[in-house]
Protein backbone atom coordinates (compact mmCIF):
# COMPACT_ATOMS: atom_id res chain seq x y z
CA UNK A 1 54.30 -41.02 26.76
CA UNK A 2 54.06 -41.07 30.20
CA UNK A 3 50.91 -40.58 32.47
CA UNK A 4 51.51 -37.66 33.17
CA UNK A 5 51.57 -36.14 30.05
CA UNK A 6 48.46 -37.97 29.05
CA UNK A 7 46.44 -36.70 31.83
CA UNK A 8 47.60 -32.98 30.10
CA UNK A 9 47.17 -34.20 26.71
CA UNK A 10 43.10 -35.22 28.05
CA UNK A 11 42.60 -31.71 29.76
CA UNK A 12 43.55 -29.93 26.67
CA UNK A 13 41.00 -32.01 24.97
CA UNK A 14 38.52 -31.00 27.19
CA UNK A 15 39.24 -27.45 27.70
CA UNK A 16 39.83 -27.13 23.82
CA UNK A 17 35.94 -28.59 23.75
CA UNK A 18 34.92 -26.24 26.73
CA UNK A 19 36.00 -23.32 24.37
CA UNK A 20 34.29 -24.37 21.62
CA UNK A 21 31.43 -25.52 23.03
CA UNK A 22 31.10 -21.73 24.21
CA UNK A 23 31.77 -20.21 20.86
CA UNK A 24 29.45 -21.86 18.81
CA UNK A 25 26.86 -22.29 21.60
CA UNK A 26 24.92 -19.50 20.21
CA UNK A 27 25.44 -19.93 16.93
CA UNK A 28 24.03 -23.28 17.04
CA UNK A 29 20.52 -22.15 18.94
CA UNK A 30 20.69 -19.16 16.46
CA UNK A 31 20.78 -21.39 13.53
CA UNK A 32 18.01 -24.19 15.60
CA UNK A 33 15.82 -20.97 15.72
CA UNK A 34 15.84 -20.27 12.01
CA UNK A 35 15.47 -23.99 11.38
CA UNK A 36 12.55 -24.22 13.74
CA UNK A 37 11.52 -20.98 12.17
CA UNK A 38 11.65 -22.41 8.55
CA UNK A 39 9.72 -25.39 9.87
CA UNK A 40 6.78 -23.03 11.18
CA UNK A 41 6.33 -21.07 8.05
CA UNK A 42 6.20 -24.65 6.24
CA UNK A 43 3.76 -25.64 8.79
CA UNK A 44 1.33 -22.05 8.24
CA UNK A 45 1.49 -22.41 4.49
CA UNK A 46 0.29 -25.92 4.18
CA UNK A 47 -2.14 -25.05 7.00
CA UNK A 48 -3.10 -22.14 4.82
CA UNK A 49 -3.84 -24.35 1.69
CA UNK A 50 -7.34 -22.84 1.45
CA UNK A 51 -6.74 -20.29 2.87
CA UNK A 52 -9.28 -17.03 4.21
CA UNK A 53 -6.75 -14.22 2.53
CA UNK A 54 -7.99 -11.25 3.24
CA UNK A 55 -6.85 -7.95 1.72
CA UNK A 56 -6.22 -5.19 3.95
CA UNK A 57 -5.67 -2.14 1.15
CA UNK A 58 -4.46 0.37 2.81
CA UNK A 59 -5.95 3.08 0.89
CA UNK A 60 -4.33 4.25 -2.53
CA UNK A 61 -3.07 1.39 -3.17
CA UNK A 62 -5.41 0.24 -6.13
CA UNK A 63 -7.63 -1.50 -4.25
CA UNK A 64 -10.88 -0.08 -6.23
CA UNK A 65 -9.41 -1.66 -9.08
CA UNK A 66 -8.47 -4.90 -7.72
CA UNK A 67 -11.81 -4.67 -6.19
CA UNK A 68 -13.64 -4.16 -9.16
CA UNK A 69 -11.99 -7.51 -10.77
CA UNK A 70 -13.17 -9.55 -7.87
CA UNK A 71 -16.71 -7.99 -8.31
CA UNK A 72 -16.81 -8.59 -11.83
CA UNK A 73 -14.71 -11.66 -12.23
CA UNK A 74 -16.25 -13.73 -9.56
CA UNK A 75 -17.44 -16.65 -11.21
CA UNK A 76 -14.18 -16.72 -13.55
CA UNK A 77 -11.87 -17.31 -10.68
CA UNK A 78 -14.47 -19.37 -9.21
CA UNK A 79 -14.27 -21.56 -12.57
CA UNK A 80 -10.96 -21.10 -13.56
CA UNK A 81 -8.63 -21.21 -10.15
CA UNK A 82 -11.39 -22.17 -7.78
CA UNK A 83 -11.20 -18.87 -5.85
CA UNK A 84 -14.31 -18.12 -4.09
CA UNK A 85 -14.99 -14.14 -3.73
CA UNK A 86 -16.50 -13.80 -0.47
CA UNK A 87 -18.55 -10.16 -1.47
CA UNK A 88 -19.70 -10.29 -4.61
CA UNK A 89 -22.24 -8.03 -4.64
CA UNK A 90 -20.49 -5.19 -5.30
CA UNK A 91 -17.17 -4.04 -5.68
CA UNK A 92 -16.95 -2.34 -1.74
CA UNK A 93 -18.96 -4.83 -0.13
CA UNK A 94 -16.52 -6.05 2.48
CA UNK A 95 -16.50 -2.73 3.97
CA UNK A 96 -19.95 -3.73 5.68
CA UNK A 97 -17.73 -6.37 7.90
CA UNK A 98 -14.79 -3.50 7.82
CA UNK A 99 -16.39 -0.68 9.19
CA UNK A 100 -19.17 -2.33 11.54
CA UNK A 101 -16.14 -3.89 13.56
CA UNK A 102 -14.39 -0.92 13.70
CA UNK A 103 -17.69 1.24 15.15
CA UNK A 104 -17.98 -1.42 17.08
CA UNK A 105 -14.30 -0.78 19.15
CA UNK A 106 -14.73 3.09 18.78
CA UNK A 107 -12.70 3.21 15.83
CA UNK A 108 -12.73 5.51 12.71
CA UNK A 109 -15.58 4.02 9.97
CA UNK A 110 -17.40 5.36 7.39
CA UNK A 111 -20.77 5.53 8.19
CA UNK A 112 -22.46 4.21 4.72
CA UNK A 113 -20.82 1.01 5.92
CA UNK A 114 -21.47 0.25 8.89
CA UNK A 115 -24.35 -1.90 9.23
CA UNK A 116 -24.73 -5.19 11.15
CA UNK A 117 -26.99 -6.75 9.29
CA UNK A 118 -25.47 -6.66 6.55
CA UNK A 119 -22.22 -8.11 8.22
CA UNK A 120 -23.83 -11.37 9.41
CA UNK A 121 -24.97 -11.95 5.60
CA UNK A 122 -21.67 -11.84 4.71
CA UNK A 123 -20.39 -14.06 7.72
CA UNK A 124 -23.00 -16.70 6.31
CA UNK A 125 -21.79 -16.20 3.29
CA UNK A 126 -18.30 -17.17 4.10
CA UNK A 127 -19.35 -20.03 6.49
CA UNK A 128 -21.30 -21.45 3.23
CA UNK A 129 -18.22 -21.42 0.94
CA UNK A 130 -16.55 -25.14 0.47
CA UNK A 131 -13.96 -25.55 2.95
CA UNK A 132 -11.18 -26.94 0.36
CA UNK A 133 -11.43 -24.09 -2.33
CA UNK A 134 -9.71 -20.76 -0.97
CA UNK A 135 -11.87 -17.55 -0.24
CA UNK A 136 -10.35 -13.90 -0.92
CA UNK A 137 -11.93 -10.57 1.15
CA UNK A 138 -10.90 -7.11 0.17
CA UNK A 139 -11.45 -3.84 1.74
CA UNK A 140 -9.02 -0.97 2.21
CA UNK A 141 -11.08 -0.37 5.83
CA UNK A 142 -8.79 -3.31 7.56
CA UNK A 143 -6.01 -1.23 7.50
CA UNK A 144 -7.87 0.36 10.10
CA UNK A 145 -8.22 -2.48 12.29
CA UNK A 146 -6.00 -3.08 15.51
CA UNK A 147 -6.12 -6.11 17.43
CA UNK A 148 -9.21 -5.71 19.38
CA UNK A 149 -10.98 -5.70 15.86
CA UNK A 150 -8.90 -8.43 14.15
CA UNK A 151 -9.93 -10.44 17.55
CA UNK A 152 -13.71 -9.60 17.49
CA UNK A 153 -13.59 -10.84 13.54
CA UNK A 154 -11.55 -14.15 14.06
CA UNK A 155 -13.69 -15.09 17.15
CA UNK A 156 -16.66 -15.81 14.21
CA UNK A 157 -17.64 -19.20 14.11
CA UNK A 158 -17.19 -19.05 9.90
CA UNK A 159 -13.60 -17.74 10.66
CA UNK A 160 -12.40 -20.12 12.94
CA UNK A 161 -13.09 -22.77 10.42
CA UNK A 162 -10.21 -21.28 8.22
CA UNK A 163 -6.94 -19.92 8.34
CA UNK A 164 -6.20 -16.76 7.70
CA UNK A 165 -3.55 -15.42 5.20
CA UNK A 166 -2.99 -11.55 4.74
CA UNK A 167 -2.24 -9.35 2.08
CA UNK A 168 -0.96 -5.69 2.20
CA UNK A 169 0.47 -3.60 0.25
CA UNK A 170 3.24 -0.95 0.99
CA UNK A 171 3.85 2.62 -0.63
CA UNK A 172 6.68 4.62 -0.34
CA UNK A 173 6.11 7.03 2.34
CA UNK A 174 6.80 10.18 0.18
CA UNK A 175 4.77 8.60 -3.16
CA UNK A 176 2.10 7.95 -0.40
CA UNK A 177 1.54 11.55 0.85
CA UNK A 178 1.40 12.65 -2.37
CA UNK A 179 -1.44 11.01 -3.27
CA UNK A 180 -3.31 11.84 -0.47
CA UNK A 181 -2.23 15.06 -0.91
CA UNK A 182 -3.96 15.03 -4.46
CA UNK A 183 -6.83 13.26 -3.34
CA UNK A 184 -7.49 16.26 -0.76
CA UNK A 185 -7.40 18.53 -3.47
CA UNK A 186 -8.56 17.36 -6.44
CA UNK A 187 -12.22 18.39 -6.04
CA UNK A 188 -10.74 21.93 -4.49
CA UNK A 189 -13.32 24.41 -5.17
CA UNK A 190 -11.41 28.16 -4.82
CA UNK A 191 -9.28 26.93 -1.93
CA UNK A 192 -5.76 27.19 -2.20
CA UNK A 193 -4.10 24.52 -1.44
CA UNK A 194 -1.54 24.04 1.00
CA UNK A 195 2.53 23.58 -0.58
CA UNK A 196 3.24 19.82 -0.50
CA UNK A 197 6.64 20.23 0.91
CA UNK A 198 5.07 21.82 3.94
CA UNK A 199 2.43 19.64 4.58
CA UNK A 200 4.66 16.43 3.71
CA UNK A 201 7.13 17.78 6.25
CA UNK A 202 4.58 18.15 9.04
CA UNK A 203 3.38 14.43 8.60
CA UNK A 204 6.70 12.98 7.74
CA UNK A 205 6.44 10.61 10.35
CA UNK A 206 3.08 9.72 10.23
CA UNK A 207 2.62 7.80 7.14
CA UNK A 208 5.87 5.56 7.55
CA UNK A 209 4.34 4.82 11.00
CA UNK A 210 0.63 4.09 10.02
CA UNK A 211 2.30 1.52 7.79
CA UNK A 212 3.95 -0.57 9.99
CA UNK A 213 1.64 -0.75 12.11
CA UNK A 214 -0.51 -2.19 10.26
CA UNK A 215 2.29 -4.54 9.88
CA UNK A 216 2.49 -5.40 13.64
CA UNK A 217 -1.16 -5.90 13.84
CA UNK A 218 -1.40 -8.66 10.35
CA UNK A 219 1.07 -10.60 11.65
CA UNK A 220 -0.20 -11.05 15.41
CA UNK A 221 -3.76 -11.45 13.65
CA UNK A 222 -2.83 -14.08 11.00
CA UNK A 223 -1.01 -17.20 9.73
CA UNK A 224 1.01 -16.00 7.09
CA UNK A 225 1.65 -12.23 6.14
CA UNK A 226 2.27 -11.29 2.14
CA UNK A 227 3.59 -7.96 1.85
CA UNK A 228 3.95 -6.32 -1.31
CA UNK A 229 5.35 -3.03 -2.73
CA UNK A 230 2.84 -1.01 -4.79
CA UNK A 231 5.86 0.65 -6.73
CA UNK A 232 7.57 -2.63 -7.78
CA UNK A 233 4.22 -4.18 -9.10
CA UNK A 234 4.00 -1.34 -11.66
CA UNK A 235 7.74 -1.78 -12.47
CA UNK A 236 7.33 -4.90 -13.04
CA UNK A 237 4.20 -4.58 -15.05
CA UNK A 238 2.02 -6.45 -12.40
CA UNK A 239 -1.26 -6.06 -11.42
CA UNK A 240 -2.46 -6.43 -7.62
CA UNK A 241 -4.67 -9.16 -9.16
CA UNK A 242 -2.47 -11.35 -10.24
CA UNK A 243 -0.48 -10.82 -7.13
CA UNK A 244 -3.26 -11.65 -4.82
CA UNK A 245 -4.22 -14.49 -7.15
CA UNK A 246 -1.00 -16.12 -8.15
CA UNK A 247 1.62 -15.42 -5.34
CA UNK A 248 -0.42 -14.68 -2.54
CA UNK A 249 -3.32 -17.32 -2.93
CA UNK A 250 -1.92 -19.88 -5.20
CA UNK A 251 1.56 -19.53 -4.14
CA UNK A 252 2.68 -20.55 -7.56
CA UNK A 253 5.84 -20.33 -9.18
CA UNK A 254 7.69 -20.53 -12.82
CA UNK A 255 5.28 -21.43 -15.97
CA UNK A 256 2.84 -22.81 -13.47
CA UNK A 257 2.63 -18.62 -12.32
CA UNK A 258 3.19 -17.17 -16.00
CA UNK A 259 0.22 -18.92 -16.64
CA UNK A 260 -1.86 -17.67 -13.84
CA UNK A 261 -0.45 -14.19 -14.15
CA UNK A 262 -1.19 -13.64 -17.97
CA UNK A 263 -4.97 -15.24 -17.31
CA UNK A 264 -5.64 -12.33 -14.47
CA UNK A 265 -3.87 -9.64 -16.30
CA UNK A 266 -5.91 -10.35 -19.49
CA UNK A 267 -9.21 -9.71 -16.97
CA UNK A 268 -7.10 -6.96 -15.42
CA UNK A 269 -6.25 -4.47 -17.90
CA UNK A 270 -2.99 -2.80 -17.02
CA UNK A 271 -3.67 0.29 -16.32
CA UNK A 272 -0.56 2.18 -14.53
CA UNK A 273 -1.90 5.90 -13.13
CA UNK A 274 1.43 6.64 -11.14
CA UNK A 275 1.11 10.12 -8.58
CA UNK A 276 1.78 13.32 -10.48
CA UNK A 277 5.11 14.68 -9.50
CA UNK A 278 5.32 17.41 -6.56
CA UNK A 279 5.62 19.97 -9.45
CA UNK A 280 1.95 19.69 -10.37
CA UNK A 281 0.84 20.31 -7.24
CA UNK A 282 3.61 23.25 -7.18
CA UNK A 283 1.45 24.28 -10.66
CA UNK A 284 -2.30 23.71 -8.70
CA UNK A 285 -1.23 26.43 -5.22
CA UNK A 286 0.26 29.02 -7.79
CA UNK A 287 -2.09 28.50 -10.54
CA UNK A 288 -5.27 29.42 -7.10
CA UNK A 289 -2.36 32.04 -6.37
CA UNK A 290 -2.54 33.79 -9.66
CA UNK A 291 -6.05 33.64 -10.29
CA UNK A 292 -6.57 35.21 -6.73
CA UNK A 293 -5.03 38.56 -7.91
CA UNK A 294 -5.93 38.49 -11.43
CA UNK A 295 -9.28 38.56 -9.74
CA UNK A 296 -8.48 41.70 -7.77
CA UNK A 297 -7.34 43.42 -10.60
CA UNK A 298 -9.61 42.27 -13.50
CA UNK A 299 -13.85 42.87 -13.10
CA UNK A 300 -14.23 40.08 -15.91
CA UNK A 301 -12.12 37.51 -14.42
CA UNK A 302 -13.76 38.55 -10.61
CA UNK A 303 -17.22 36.78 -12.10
CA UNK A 304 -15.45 34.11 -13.18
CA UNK A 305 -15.44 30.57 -11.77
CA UNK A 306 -12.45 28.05 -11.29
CA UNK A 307 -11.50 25.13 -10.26
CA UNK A 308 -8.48 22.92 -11.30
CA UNK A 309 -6.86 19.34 -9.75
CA UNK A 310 -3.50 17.67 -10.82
CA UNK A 311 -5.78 14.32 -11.26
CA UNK A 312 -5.85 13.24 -14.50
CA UNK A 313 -5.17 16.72 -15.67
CA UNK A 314 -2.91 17.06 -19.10
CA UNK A 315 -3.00 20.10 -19.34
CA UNK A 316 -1.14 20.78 -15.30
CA UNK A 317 1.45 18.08 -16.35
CA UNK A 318 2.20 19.88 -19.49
CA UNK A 319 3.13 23.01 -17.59
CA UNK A 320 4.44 21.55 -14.87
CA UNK A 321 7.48 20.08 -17.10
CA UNK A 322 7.85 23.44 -18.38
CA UNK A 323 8.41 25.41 -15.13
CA UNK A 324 11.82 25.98 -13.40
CA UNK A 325 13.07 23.02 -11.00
CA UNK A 326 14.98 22.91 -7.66
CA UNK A 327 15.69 19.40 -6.15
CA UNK A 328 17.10 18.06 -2.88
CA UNK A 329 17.38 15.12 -0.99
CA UNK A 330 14.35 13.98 0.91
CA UNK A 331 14.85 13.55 5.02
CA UNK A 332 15.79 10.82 6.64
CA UNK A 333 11.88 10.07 7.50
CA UNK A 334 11.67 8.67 4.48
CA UNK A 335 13.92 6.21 4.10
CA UNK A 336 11.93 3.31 3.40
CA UNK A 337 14.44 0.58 4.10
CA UNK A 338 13.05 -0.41 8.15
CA UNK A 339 10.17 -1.84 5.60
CA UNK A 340 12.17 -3.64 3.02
CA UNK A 341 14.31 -5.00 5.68
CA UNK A 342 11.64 -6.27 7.99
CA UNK A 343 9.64 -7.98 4.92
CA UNK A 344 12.00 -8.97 2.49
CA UNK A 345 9.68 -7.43 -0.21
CA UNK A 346 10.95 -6.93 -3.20
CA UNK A 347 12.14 -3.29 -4.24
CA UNK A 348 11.57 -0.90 -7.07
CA UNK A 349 14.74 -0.28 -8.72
CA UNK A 350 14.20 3.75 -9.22
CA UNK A 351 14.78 5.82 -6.22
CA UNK A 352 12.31 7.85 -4.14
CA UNK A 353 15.48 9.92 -2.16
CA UNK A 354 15.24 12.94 -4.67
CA UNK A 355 12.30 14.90 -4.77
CA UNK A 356 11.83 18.12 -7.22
CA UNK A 357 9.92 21.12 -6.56
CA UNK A 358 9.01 24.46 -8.86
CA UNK A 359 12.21 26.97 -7.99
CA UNK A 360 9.60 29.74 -7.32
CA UNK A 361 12.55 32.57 -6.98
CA UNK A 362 13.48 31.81 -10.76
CA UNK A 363 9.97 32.19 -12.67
CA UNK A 364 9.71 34.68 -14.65
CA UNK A 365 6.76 36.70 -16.97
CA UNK A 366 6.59 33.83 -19.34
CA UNK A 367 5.89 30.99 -16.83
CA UNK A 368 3.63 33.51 -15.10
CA UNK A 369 1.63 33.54 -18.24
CA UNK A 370 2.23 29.55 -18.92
CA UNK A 371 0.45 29.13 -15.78
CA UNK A 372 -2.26 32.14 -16.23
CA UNK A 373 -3.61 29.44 -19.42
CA UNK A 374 -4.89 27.00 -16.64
CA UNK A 375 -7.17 30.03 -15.79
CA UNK A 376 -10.60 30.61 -16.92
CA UNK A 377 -11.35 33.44 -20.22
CA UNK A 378 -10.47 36.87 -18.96
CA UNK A 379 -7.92 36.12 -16.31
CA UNK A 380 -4.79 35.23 -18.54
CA UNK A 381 -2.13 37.14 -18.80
CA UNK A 382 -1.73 39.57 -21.94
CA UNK A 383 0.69 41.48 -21.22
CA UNK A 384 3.83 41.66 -23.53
């Protein structure tokens, strides 16, 4: 082979290595980032070993419940995993720290709450706990928070002796509005209530919004974010105990988190209280409908009172599966995959894209009268 041929032989080597170079360039600082990304999150988690997690709700969510185990189960998880339970007083006592802060920066509080006083105690509280022994905080009144308030609370001098870890729980957006919806109108004294599909439609975007950003605001306030859907834990027959306890807090896996879970859940009894489906609130507005004009029409049933609420109400569910049914697809708004994707939570398997409302063109006299037996004596229906 002769020089010259050598000298082409070399540049083809190096252009060859040019090309390459340029190709995988960005792979390779792609793949650097996710290592360096990896290495990080190994760094926050041992950093977080005991950990301040605090529990940021939002609200229905089943915090009052998880809330009520750490209240009553303080000096069990203090003995048995030792958790410390930074208000133990009662089962809302965090909300003094939640909703001073938040008056504080001008945001929305609730007033019972809101007391300084009562904030420092807690602070000292915290700042007396043992530094190697985790500490857990709940109150659904952080989801309120943005960063001026998450700020304010990690500038206290018991705070910045920990790490913080975060726990939040996500509802699908439609699932969500429904129980608000219910909530609104469960104590509804003579007031019809607005149709669900309307008011859902209104504030389609709102909830799916609110949601992530409380998202945005846990993970520039904190060291580790654990995100976890409220739909899946019932699925999977998992309280938001053990959760917080055993995957959030412990970080425990296999018979190590068997162990922890069936401890938690034996202190936690199970108790699954899903949202009523769309058609009992459908049942509710025509139920106030109906009793509106049997009122006009009847003197007996005009000095009658009523009142009536899909919570916890048999009797609405019963009719409810026995009235007429049109269903559609729900809008794009609620797609809740931008979630799942940005988390990586795990997903309930059923599917919240179909949503089922009472076909109101297609009742006839009999479901008129079904629905005239949620009324009080002497505004039913009699009529043959």
């Amino acid at each position: 082979m002769d020089r010259r041929a050598r000298v082409y032989i070399c540049l083809a080597a190096v252009a060859t290595m040019l090309v390459t170079a340029i190709m995988l360039s960005p792979r390779d600082s792609f793949c650097e980032s996710l290592q360096w990304q990896e290495r990080k999150k190994k760094l926050r988690l041992s950093r977080c070993k005991f950990p301040l997690v605090v529990h940021v709700g939002p609200h229905k969510t089943g915090t009052t419940s998880f809330q009520t185990f750490l209240w009553k189960h303080a000096q069990w998880l203090q003995k048995e995993h030792g958790i410390f339970v930074a208000a133990n007083k009662s089962q809302k006592e965090a909300a003094y720290i939640a909703s001073t802060i938040s008056k504080q920066y001008g945001g929305t509080y609730n007033p019972k709450y809101a007391n300084s006083t009562r904030m420092a105690e807690l602070f000292q509280v915290i700042d007396s706990m043992p530094r190697n022994s985790p500490v857990i905080l709940s109150s659904e009144e952080f989801s309120r928070w943005k960063t001026a308030e998450w700020n304010y609370f990690k500038s206290q001098s018991a705070i910045q002796k920990r790490c913080l870890s975060m726990v939040v729980t996500y509802r699908q957006v439609w699932s969500f509005q429904a129980s608000i919806w219910n909530q609104h109108n469960k104590m509804n004294n003579q007031t019809l209530p607005k149709p669900f599909l309307i008011t859902a439609l209104r504030e389609k975007n709102h909830y799916t919004d609110f949601q992530l950003k409380i998202l945005d605001a846990l993970e520039l306030a904190s060291d580790s974010v654990d995100a976890v859907s409220y739909e899946y834990l019932h699925e999977a027959n998992c309280s938001l105990a053990s959760f917080v306890v055993c995957n959030a807090t412990k970080r425990l896996e296999g018979t190590e988190w068997e162990s922890c879970k069936m401890g938690v859940d034996l202190h936690v009894p199970l108790s699954i209280n899903p949202s009523e489906p769309p058609t009992a609130f459908d049942v509710v507005r025509l139920a106030y409908g109906l009793y509106t004009r049997q009122k006009a029409l009847n003197s007996t049933c005009r000095r009658s009172q009523f009142t009536l609420a899909t919570y916890h109400n048999l009797a609405v569910s019963r009719v409810a599966e026995q009235m007429p049914t049109q269903c559609g697809q729900l809008p794009d708004e609620y797609v809740d995959e931008l979630y799942y994707n940005r988390t990586g939570i795990l997903r309930p398997s059923g599917s919240a894209s179909k949503i089922c409302f009472i076909d109101e063109g297609s009742l006839k006299l009999k479901h008129w009268k079904l629905l005239s037996t949620l009324l009080p004596q002497g505004c039913q229906i009699t009529t043959e």
